[in-house]
PDB file of N, CA and C in Angstrom:
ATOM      1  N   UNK A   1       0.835  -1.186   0.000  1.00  0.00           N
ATOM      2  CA  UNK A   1       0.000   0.000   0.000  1.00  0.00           C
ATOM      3  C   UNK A   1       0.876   1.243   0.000  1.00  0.00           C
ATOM      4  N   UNK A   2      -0.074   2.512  -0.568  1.00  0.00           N
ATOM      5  CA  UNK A   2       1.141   3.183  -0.823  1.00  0.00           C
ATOM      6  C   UNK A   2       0.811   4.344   0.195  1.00  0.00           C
ATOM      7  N   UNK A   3       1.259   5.143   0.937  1.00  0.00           N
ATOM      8  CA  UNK A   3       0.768   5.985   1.834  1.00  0.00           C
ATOM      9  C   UNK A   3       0.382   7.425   2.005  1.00  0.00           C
ATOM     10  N   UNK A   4       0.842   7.386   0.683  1.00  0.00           N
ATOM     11  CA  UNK A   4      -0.287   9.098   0.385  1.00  0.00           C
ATOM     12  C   UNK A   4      -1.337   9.073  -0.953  1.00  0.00           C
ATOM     13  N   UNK A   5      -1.731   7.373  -0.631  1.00  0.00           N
ATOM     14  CA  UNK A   5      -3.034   6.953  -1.569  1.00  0.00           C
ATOM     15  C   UNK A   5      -4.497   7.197  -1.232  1.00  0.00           C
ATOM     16  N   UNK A   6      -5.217   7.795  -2.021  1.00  0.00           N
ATOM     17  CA  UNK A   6      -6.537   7.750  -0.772  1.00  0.00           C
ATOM     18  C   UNK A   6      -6.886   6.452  -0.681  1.00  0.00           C
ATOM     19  N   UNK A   7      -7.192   6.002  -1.901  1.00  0.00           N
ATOM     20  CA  UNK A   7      -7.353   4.506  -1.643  1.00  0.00           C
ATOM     21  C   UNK A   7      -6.898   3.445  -0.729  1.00  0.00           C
ATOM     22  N   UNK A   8      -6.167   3.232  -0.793  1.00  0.00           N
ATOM     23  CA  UNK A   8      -4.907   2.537   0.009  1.00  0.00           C
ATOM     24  C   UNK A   8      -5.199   3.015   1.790  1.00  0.00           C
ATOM     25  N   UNK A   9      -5.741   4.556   1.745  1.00  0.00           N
ATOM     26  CA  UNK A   9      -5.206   5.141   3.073  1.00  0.00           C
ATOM     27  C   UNK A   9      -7.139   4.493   3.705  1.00  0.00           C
ATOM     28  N   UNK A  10      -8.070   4.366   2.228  1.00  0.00           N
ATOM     29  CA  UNK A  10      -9.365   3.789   2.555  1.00  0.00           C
ATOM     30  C   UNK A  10      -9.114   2.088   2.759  1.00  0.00           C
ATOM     31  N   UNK A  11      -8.531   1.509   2.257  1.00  0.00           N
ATOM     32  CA  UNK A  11      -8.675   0.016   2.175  1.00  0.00           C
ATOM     33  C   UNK A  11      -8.055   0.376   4.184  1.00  0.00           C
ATOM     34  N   UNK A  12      -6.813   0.820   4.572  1.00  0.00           N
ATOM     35  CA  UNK A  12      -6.270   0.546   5.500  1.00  0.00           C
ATOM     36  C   UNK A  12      -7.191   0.911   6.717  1.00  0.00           C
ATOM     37  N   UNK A  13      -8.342   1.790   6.608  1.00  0.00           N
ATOM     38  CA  UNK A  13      -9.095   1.784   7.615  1.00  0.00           C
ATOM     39  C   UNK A  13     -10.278   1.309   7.759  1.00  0.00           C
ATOM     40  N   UNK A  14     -10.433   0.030   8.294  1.00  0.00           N
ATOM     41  CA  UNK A  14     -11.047  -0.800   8.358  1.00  0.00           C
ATOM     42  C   UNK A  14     -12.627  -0.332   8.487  1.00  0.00           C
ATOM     43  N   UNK A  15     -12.773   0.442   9.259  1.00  0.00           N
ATOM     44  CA  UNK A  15     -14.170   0.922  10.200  1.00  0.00           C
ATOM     45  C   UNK A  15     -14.385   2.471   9.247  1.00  0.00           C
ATOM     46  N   UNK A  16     -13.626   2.424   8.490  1.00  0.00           N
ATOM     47  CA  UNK A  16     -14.247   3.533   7.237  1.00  0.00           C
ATOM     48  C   UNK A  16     -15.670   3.572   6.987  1.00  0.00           C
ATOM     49  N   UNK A  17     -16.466   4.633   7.499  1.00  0.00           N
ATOM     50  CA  UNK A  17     -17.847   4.449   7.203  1.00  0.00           C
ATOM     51  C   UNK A  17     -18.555   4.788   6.179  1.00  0.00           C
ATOM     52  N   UNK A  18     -17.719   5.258   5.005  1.00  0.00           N
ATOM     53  CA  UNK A  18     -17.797   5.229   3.741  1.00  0.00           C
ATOM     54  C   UNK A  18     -17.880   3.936   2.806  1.00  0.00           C
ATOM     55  N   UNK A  19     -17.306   2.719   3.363  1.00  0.00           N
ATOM     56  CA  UNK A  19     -16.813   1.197   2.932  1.00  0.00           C
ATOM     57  C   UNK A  19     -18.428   0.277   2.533  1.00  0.00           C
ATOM     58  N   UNK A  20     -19.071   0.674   1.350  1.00  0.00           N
ATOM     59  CA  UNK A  20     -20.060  -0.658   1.886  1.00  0.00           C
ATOM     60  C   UNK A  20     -20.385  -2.076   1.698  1.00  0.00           C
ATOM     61  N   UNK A  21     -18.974  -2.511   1.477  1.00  0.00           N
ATOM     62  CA  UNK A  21     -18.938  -3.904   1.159  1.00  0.00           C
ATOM     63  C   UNK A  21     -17.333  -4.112   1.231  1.00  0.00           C
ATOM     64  N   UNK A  22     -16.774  -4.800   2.400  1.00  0.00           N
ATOM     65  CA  UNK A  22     -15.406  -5.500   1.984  1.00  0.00           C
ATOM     66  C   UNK A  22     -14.910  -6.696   2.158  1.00  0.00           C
ATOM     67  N   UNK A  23     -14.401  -7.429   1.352  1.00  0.00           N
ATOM     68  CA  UNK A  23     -13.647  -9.227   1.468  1.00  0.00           C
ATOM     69  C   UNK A  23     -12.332  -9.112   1.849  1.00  0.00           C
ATOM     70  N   UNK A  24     -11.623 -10.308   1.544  1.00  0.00           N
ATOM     71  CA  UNK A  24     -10.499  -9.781   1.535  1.00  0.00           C
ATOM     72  C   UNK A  24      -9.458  -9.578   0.705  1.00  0.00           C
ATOM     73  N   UNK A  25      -9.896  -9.301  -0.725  1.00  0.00           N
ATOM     74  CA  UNK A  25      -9.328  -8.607  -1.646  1.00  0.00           C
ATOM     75  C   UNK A  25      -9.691  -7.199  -1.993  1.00  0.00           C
ATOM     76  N   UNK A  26     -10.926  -6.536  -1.403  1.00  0.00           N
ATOM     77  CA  UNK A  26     -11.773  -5.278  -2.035  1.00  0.00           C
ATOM     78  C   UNK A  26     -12.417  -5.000  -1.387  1.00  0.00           C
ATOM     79  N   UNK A  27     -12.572  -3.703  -1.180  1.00  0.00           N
ATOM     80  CA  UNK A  27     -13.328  -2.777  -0.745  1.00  0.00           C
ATOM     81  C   UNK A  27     -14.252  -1.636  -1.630  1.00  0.00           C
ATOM     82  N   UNK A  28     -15.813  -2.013  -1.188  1.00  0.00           N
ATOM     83  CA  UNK A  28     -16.605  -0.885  -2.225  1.00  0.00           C
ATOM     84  C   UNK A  28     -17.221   0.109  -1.535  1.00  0.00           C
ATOM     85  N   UNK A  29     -16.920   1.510  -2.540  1.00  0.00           N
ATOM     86  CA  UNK A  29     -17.556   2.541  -1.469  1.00  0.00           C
ATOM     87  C   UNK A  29     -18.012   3.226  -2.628  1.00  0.00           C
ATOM     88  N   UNK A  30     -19.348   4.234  -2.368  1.00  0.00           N
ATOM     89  CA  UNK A  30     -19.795   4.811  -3.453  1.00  0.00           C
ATOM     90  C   UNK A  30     -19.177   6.224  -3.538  1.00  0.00           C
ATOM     91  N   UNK A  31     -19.079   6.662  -5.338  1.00  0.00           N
ATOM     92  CA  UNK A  31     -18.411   7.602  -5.595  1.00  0.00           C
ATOM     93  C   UNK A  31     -19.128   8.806  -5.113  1.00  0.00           C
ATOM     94  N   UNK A  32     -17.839   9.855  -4.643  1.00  0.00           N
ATOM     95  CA  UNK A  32     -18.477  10.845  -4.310  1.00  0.00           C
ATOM     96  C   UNK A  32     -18.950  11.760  -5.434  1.00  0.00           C
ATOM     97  N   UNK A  33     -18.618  11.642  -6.727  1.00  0.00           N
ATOM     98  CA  UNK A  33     -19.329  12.128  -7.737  1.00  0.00           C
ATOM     99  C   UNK A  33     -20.026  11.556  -8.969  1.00  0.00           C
ATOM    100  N   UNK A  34     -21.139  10.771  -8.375  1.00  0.00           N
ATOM    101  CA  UNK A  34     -21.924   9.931  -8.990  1.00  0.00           C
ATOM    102  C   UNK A  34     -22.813  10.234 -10.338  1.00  0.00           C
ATOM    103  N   UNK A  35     -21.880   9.380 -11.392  1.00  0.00           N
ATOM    104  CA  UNK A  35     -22.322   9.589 -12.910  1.00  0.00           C
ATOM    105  C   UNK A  35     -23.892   8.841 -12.836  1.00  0.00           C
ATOM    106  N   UNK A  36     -24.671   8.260 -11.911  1.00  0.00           N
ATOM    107  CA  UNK A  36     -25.237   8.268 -12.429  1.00  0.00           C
ATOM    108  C   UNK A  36     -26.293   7.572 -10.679  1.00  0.00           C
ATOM    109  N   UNK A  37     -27.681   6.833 -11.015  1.00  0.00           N
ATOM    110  CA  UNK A  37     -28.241   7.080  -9.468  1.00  0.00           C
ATOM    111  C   UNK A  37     -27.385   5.722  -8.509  1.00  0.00           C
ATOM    112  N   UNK A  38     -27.164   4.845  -9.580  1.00  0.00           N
ATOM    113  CA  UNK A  38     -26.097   4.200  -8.497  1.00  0.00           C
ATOM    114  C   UNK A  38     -24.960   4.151  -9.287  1.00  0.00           C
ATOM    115  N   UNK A  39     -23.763   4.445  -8.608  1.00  0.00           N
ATOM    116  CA  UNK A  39     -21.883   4.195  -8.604  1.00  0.00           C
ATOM    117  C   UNK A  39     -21.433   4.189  -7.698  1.00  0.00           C
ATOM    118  N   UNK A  40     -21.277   3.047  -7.274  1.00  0.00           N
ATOM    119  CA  UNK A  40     -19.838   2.498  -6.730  1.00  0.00           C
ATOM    120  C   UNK A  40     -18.627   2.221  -7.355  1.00  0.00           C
ATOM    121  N   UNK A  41     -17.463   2.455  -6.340  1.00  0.00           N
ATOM    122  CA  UNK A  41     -16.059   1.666  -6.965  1.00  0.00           C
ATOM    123  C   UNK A  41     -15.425   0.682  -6.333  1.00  0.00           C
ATOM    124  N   UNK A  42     -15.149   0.036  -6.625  1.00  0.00           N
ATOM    125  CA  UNK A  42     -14.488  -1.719  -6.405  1.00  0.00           C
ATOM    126  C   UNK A  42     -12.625  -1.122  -6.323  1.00  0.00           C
ATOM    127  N   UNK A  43     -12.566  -1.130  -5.146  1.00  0.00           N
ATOM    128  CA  UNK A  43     -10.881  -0.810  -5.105  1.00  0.00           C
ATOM    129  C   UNK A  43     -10.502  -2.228  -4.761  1.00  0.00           C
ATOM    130  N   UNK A  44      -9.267  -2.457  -5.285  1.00  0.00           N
ATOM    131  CA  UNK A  44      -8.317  -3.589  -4.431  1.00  0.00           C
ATOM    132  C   UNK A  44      -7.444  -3.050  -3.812  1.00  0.00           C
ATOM    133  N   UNK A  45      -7.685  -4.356  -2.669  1.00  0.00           N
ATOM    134  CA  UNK A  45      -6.568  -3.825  -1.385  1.00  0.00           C
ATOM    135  C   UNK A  45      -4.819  -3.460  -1.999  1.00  0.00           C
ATOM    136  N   UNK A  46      -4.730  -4.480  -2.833  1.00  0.00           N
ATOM    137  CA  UNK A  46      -3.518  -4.063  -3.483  1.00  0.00           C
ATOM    138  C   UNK A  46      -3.348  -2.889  -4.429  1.00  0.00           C
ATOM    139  N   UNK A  47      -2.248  -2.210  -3.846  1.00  0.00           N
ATOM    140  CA  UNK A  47      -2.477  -0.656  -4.839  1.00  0.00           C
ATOM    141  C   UNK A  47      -1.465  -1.398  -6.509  1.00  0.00           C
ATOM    142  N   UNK A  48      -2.310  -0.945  -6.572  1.00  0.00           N
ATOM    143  CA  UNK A  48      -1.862  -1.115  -8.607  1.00  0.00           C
ATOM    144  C   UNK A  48      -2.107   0.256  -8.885  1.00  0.00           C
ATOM    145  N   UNK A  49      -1.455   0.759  -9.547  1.00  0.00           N
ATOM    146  CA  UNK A  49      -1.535   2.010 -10.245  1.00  0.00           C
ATOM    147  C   UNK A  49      -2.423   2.429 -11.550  1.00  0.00           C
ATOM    148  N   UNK A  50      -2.536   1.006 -11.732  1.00  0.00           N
ATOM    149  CA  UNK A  50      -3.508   1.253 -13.324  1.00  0.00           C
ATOM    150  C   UNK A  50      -3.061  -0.170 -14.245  1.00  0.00           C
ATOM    151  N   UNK A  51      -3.556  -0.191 -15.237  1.00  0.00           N
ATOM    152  CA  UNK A  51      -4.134  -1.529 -16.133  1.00  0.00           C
ATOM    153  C   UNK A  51      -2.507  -1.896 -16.606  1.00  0.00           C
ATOM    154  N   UNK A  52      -1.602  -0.713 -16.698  1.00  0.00           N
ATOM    155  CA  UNK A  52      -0.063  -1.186 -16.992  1.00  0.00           C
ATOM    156  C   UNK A  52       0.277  -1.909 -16.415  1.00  0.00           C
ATOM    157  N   UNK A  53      -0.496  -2.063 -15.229  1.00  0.00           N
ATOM    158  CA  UNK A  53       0.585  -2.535 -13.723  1.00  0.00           C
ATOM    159  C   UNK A  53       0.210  -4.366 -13.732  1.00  0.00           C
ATOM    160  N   UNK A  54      -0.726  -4.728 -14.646  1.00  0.00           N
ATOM    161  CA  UNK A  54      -0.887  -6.082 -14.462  1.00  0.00           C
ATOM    162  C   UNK A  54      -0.428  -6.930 -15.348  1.00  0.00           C
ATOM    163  N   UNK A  55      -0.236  -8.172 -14.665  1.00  0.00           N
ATOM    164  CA  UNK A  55       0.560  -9.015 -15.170  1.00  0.00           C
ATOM    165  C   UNK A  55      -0.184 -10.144 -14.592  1.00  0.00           C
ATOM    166  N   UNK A  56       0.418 -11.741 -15.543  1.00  0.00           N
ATOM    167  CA  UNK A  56      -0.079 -12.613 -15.047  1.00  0.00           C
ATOM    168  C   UNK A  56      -0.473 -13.195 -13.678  1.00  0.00           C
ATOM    169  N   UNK A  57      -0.163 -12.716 -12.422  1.00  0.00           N
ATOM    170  CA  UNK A  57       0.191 -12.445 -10.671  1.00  0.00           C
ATOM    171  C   UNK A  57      -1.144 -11.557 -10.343  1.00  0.00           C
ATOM    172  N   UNK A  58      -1.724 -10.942 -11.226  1.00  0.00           N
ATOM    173  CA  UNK A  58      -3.042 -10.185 -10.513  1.00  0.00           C
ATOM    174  C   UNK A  58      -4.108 -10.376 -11.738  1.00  0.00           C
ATOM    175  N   UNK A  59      -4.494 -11.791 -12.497  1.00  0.00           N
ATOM    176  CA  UNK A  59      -5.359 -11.734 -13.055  1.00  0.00           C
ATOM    177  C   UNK A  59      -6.256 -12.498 -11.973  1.00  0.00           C
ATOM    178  N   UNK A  60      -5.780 -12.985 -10.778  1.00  0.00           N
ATOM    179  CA  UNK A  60      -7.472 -13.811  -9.817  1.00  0.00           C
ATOM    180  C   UNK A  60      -7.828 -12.327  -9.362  1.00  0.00           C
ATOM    181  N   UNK A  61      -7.508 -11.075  -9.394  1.00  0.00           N
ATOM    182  CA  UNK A  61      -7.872 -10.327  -8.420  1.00  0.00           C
ATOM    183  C   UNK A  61      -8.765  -9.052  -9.814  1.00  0.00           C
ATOM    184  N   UNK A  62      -8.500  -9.456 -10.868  1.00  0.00           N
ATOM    185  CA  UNK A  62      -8.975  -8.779 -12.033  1.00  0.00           C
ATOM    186  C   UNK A  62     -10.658  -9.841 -12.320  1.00  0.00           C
ATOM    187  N   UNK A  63     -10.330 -10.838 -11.993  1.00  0.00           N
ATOM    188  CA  UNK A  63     -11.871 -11.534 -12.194  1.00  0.00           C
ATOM    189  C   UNK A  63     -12.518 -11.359 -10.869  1.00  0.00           C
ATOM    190  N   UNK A  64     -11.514 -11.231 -10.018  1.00  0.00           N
ATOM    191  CA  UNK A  64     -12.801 -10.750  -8.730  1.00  0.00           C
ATOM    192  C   UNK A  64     -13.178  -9.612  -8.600  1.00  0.00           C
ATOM    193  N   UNK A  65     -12.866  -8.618  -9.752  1.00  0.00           N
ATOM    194  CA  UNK A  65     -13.665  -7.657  -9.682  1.00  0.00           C
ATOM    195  C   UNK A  65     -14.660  -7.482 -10.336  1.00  0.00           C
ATOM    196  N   UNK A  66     -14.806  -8.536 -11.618  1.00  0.00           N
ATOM    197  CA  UNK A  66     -15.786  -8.549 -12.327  1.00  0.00           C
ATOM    198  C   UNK A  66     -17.106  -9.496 -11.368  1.00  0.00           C
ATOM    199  N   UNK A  67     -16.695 -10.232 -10.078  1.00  0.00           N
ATOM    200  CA  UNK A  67     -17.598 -11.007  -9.735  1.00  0.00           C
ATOM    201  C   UNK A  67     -18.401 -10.201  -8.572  1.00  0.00           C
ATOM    202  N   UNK A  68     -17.368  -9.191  -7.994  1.00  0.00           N
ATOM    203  CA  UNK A  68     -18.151  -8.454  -6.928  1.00  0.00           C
ATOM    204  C   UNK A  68     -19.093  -6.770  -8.068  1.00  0.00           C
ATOM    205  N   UNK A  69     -19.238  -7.046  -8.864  1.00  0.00           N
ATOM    206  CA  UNK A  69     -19.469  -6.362 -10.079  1.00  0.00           C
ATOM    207  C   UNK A  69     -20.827  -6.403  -9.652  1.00  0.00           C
ATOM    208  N   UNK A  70     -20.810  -8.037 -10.271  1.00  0.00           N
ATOM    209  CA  UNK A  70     -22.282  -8.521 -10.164  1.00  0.00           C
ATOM    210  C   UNK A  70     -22.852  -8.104  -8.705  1.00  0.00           C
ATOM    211  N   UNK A  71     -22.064  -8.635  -7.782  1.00  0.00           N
ATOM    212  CA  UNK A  71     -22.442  -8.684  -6.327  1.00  0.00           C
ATOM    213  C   UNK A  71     -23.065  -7.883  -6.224  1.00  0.00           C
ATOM    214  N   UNK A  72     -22.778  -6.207  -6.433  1.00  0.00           N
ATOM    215  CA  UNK A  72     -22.949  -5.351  -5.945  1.00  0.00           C
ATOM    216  C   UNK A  72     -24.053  -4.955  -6.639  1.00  0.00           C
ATOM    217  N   UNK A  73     -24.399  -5.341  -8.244  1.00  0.00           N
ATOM    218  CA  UNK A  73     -25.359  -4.896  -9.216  1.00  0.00           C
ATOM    219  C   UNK A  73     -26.472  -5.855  -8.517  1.00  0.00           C
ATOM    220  N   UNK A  74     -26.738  -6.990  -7.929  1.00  0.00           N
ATOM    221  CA  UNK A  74     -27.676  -7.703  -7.164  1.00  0.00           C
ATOM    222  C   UNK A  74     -28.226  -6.337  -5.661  1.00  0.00           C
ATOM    223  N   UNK A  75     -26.951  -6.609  -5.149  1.00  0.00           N
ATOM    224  CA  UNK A  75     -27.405  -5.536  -4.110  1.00  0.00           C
ATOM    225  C   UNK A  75     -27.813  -4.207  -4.058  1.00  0.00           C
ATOM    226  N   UNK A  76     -27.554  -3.373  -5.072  1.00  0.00           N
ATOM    227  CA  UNK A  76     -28.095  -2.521  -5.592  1.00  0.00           C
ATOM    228  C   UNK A  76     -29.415  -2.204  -6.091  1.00  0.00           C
ATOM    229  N   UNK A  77     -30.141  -3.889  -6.700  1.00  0.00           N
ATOM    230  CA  UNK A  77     -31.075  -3.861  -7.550  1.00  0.00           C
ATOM    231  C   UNK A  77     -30.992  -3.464  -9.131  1.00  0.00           C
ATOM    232  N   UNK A  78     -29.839  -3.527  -9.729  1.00  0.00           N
ATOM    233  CA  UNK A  78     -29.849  -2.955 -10.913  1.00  0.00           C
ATOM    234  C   UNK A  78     -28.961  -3.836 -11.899  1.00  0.00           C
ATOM    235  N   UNK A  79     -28.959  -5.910 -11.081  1.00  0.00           N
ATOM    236  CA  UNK A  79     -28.445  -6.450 -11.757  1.00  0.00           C
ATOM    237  C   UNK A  79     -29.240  -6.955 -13.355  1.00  0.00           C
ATOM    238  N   UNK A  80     -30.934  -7.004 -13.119  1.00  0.00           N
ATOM    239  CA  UNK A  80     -31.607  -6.966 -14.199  1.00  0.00           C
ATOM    240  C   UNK A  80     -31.768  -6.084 -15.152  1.00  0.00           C
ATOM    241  N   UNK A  81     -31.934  -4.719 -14.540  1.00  0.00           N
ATOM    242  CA  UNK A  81     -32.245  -3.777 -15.811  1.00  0.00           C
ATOM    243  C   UNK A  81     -30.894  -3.566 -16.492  1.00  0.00           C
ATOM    244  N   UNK A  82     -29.446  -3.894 -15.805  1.00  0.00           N
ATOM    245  CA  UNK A  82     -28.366  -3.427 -16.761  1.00  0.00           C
ATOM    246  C   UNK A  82     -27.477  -2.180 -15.821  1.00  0.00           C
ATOM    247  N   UNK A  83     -26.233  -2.346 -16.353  1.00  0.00           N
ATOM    248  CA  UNK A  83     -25.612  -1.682 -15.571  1.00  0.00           C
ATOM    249  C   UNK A  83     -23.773  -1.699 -16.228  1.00  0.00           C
ATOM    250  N   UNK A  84     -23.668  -0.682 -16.508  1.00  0.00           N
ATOM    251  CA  UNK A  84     -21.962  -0.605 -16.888  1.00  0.00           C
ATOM    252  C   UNK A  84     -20.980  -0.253 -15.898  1.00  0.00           C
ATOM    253  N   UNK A  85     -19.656  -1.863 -16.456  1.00  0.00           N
ATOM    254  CA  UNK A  85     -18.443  -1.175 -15.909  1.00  0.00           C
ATOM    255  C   UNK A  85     -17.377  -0.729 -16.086  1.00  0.00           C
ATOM    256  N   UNK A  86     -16.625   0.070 -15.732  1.00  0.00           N
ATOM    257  CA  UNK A  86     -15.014   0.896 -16.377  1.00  0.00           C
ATOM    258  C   UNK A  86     -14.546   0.702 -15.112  1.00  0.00           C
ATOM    259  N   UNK A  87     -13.111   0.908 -16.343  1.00  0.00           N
ATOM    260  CA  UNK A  87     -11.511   0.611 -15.631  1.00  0.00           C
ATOM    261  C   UNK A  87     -11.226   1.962 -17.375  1.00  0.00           C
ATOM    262  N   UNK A  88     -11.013   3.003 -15.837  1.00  0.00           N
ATOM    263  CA  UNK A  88      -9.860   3.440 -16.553  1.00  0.00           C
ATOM    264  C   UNK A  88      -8.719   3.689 -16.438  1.00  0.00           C
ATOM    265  N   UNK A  89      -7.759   3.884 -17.827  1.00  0.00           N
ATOM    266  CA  UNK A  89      -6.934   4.114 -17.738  1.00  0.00           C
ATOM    267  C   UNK A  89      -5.968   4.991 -18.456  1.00  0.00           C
ATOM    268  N   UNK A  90      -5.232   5.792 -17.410  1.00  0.00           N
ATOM    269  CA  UNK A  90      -4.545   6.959 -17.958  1.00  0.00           C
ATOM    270  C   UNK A  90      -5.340   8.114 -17.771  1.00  0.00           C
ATOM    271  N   UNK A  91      -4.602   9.573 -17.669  1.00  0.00           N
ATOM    272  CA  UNK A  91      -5.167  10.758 -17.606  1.00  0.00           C
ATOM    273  C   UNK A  91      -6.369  10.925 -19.201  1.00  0.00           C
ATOM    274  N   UNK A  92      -6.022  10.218 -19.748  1.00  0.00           N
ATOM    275  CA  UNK A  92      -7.093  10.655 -21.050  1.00  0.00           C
ATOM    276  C   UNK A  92      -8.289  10.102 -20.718  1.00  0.00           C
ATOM    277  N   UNK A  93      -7.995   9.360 -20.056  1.00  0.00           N
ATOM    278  CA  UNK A  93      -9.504   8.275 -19.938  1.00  0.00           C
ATOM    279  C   UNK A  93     -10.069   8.620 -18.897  1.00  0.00           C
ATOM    280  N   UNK A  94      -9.696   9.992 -17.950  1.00  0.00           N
ATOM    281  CA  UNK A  94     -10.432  10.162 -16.688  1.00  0.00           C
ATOM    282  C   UNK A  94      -9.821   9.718 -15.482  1.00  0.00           C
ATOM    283  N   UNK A  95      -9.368   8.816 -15.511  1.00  0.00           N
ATOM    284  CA  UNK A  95      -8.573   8.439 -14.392  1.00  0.00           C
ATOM    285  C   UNK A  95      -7.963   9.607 -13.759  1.00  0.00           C
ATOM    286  N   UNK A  96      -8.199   9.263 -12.106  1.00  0.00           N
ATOM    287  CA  UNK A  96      -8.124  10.775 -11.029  1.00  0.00           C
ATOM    288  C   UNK A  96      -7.302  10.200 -10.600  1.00  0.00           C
ATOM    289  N   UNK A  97      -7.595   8.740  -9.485  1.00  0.00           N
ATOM    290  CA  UNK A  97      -6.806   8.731  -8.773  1.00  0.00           C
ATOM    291  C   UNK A  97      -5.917   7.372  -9.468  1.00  0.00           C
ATOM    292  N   UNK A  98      -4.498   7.411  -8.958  1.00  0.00           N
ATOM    293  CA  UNK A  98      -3.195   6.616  -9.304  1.00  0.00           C
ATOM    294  C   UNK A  98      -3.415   4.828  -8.950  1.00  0.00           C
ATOM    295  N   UNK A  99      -4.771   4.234  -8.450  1.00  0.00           N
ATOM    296  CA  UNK A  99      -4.861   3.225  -8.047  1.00  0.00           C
ATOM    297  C   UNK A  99      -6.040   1.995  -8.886  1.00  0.00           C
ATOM    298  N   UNK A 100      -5.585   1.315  -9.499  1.00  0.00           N
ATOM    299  CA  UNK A 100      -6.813   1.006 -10.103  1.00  0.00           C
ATOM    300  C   UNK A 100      -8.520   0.580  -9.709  1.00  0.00           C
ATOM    301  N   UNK A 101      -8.870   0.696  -9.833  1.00  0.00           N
ATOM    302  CA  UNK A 101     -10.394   0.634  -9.541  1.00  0.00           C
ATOM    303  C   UNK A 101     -11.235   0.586 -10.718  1.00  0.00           C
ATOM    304  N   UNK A 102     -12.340  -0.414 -10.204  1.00  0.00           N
ATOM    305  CA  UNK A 102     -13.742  -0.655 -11.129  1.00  0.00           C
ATOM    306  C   UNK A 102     -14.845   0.089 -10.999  1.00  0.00           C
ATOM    307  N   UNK A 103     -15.790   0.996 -11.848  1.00  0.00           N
ATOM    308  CA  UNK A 103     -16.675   1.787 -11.680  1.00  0.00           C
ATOM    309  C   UNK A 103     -18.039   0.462 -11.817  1.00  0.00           C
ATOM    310  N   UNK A 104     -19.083   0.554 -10.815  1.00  0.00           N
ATOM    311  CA  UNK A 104     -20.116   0.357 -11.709  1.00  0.00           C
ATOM    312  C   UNK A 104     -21.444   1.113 -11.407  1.00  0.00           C
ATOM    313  N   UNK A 105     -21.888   1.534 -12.730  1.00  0.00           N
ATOM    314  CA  UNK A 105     -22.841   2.200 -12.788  1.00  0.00           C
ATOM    315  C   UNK A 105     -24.019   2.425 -13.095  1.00  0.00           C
ATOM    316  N   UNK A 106     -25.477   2.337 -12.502  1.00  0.00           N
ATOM    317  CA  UNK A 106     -26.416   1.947 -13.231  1.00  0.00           C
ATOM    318  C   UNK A 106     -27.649   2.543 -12.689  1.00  0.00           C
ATOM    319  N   UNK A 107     -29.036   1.918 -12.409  1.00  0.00           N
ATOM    320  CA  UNK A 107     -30.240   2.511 -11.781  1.00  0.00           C
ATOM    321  C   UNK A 107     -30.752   3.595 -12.820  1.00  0.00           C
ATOM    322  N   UNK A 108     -30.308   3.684 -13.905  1.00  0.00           N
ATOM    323  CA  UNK A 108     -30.943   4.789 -14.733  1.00  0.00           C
ATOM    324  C   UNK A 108     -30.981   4.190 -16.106  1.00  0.00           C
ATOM    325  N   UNK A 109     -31.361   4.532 -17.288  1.00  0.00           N
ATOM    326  CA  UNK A 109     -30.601   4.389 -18.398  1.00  0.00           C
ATOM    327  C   UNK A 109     -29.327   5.312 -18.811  1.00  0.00           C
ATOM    328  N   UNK A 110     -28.566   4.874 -19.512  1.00  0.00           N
ATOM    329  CA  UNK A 110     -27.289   5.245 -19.765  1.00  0.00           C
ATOM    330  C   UNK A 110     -27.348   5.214 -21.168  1.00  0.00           C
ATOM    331  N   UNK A 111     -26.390   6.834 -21.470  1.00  0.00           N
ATOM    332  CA  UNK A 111     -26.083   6.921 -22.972  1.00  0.00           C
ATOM    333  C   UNK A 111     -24.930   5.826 -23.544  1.00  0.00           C
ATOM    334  N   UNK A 112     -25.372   5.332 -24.723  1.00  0.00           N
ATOM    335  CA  UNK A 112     -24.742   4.628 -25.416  1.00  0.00           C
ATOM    336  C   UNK A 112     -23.187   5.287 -25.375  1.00  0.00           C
ATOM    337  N   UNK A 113     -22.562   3.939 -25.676  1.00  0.00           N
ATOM    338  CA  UNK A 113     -20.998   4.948 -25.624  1.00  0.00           C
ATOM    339  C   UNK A 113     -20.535   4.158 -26.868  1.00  0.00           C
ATOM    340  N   UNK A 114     -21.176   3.472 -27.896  1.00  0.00           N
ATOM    341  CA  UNK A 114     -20.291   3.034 -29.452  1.00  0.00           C
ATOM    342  C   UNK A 114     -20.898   1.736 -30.057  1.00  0.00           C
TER     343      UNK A 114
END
């Protein structure tokens, strides 16, 4: 973990009352600037910096984000009507903070993106 991460400085405090779901690979907390009526983000405890940073050693922790995806689209209620997720990467793509994370976003309809 890296120590002037927010992320990292969120995974490390356990009783974060922002946190609403954590295992022990991830922690989900909803964004504070929500694209849409539900977003959450799926951080891993391990700080990765972004999609460069993986390698064959963090693909179980790349499918467990697609599984707490779902998790969370169940708990939400918005695993039926549909719901998108991003990983971005790099300053072009939006990416704020230096740690990778999964967006997912849904409870509304959403503009097509291609």
């Amino acid at each position: 973990m890296m120590a002037d991460c927010i992320f990292c400085n969120i995974v490390r405090d356990s009783t974060n009352e922002s946190i609403i779901y954590k295992d022990d690979k991830v922690v989900v907390i909803r964004d504070t600037n929500p694209q849409a009526r539900i977003h959450v983000l799926i951080i891993p405890n391990m700080h990765l910096n972004s999609l460069a940073y993986i390698g064959p050693g963090q693909v179980p922790i790349m499918g467990h984000l697609f599984v707490v995806a779902e998790e969370m689209a169940r708990r939400e209620g918005i695993a039926l009507s549909g719901y998108r997720t991003v990983l971005n990467q790099g300053s072009d793509s939006g990416q704020e903070i230096s740690h990778l994370h999964m967006h997912v976003i849904g409870g509304q309809p959403l503009a097509a993106i291609g």
